[in-house]
N, C-alpha and C. Protein backbone atom coordinates (compact mmCIF):
# COMPACT_ATOMS: atom_id res chain seq x y z
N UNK A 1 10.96 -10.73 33.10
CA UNK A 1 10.41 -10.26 31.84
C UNK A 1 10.78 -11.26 30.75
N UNK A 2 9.73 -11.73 29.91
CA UNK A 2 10.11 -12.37 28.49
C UNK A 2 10.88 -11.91 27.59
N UNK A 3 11.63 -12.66 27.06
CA UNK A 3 12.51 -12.39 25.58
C UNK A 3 11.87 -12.52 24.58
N UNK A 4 12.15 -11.36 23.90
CA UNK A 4 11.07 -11.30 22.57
C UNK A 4 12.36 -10.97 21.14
N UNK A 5 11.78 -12.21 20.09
CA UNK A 5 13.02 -12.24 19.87
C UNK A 5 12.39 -11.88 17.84
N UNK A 6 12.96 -11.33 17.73
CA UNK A 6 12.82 -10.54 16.62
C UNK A 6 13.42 -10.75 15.01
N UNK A 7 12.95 -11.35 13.68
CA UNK A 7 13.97 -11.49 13.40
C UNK A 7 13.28 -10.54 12.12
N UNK A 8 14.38 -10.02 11.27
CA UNK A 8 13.84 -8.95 10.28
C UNK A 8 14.66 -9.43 9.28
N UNK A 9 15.53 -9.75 8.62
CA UNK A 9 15.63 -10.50 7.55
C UNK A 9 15.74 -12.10 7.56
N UNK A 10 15.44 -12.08 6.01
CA UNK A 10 14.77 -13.32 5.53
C UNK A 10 13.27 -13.22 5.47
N UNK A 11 13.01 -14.52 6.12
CA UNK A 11 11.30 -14.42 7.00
C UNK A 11 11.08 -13.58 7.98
N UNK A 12 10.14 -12.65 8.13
CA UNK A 12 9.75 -11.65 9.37
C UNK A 12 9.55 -12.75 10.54
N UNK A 13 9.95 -13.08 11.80
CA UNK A 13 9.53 -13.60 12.35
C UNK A 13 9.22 -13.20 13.84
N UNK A 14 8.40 -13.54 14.45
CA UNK A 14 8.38 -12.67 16.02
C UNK A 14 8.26 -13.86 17.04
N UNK A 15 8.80 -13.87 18.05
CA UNK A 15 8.67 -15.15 19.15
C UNK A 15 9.10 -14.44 20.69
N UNK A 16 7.91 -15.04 21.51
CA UNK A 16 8.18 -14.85 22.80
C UNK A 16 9.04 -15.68 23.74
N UNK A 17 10.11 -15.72 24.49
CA UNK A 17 11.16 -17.04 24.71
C UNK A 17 11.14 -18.16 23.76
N UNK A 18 11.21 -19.13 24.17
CA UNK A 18 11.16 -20.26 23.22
C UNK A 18 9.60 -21.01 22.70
N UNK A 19 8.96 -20.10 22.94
CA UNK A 19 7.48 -20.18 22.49
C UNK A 19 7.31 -20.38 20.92
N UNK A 20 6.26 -20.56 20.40
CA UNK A 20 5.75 -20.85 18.86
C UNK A 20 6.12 -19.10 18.03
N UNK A 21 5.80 -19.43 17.08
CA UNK A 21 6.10 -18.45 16.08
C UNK A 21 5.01 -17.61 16.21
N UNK A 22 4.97 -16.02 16.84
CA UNK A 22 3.97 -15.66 16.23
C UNK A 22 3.46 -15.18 14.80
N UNK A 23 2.21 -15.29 14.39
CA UNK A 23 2.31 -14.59 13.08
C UNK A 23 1.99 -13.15 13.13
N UNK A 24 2.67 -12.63 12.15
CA UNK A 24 2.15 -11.09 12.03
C UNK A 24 1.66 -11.01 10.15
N UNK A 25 0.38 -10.69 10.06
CA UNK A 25 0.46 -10.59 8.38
C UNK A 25 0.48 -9.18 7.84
N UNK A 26 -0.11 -8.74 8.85
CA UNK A 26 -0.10 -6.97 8.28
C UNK A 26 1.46 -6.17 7.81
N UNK A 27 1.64 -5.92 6.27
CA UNK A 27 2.67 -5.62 6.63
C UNK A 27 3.30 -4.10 6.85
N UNK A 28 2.38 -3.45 7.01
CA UNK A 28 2.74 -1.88 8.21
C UNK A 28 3.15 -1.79 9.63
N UNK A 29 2.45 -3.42 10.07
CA UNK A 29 3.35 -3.70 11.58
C UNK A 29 4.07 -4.02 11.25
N UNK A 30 4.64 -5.11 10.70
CA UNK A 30 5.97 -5.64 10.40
C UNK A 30 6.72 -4.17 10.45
N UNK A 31 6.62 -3.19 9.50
CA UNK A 31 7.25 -2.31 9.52
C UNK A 31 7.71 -1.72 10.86
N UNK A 32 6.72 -1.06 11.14
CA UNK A 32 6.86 -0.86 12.43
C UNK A 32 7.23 -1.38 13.62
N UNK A 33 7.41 -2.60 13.65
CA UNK A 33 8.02 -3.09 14.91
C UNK A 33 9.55 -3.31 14.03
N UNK A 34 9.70 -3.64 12.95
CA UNK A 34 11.17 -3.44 12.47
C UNK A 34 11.88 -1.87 12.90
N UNK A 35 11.20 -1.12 12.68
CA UNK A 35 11.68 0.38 12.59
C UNK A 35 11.56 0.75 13.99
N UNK A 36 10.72 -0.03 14.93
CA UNK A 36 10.91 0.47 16.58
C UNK A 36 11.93 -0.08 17.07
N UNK A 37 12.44 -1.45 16.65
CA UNK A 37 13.17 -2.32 17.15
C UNK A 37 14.70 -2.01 16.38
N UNK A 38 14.44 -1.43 15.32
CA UNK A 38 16.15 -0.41 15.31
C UNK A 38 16.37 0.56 15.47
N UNK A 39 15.53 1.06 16.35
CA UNK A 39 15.88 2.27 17.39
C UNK A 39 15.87 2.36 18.91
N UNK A 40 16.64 1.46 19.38
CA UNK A 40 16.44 1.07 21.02
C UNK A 40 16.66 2.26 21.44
N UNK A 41 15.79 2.46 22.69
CA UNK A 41 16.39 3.98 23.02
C UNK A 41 15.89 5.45 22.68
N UNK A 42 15.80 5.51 21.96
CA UNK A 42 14.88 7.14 20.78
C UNK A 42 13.47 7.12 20.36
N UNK A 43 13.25 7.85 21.00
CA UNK A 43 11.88 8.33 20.98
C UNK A 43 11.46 8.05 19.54
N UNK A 44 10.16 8.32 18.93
CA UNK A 44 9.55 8.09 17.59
C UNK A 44 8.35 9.24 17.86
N UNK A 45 8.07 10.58 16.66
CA UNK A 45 6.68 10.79 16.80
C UNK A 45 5.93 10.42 16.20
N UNK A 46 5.00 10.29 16.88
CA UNK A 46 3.61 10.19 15.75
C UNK A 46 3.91 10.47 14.67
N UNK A 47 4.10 12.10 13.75
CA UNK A 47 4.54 12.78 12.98
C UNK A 47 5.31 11.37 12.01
N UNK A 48 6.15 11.48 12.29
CA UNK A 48 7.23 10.03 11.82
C UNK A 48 7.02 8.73 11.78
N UNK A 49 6.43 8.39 12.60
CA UNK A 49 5.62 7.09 12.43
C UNK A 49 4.17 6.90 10.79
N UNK A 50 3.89 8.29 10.90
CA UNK A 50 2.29 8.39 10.07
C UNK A 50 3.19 8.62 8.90
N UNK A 51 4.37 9.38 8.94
CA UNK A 51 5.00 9.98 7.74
C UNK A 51 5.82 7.72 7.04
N UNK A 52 6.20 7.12 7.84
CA UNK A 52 6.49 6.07 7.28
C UNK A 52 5.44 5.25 7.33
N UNK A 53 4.25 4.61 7.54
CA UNK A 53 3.54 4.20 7.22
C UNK A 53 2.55 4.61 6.40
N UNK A 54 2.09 6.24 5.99
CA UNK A 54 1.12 6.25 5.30
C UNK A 54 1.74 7.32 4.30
N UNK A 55 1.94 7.40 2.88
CA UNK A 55 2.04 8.29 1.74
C UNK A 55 1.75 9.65 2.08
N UNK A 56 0.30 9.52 2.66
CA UNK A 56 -0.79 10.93 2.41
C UNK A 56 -0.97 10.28 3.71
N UNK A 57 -0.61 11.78 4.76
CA UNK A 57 -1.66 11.60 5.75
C UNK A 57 -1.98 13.23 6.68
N UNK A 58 -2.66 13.73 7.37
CA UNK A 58 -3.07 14.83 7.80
C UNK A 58 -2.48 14.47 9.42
N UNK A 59 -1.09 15.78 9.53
CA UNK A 59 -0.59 15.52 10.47
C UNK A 59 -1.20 15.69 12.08
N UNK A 60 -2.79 16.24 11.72
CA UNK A 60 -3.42 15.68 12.99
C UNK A 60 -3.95 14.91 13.37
């Protein structure tokens, strides 16, 4: 399996082994892979996910 290597402060940066930089510009993924990636382990719901990415949203 690849190393995916993550970095969340400073510059957002995302890289697969020693591969190129990927870019990410959206920044609700950024969020989200920050906020998945400091929770190794624990589940996430939907519920919680929609509640940190969107202000207003209809929990169905």
């Amino acid at each position: 399996m690849d190393k995916l290597n993550l970095k969340l402060l400073g510059e957002f940066g995302l890289q697969i082994q020693e591969g190129p930089c990927i870019r990410v510009s959206s920044k609700k993924s950024r969020a989200l892979m920050g906020y998945l990636a400091s929770r190794p382990g624990h589940p996430v719901s939907r519920v919680d996910l929609a509640r940190l990415l969107w202000e207003r949203h209809d929990e169905q």
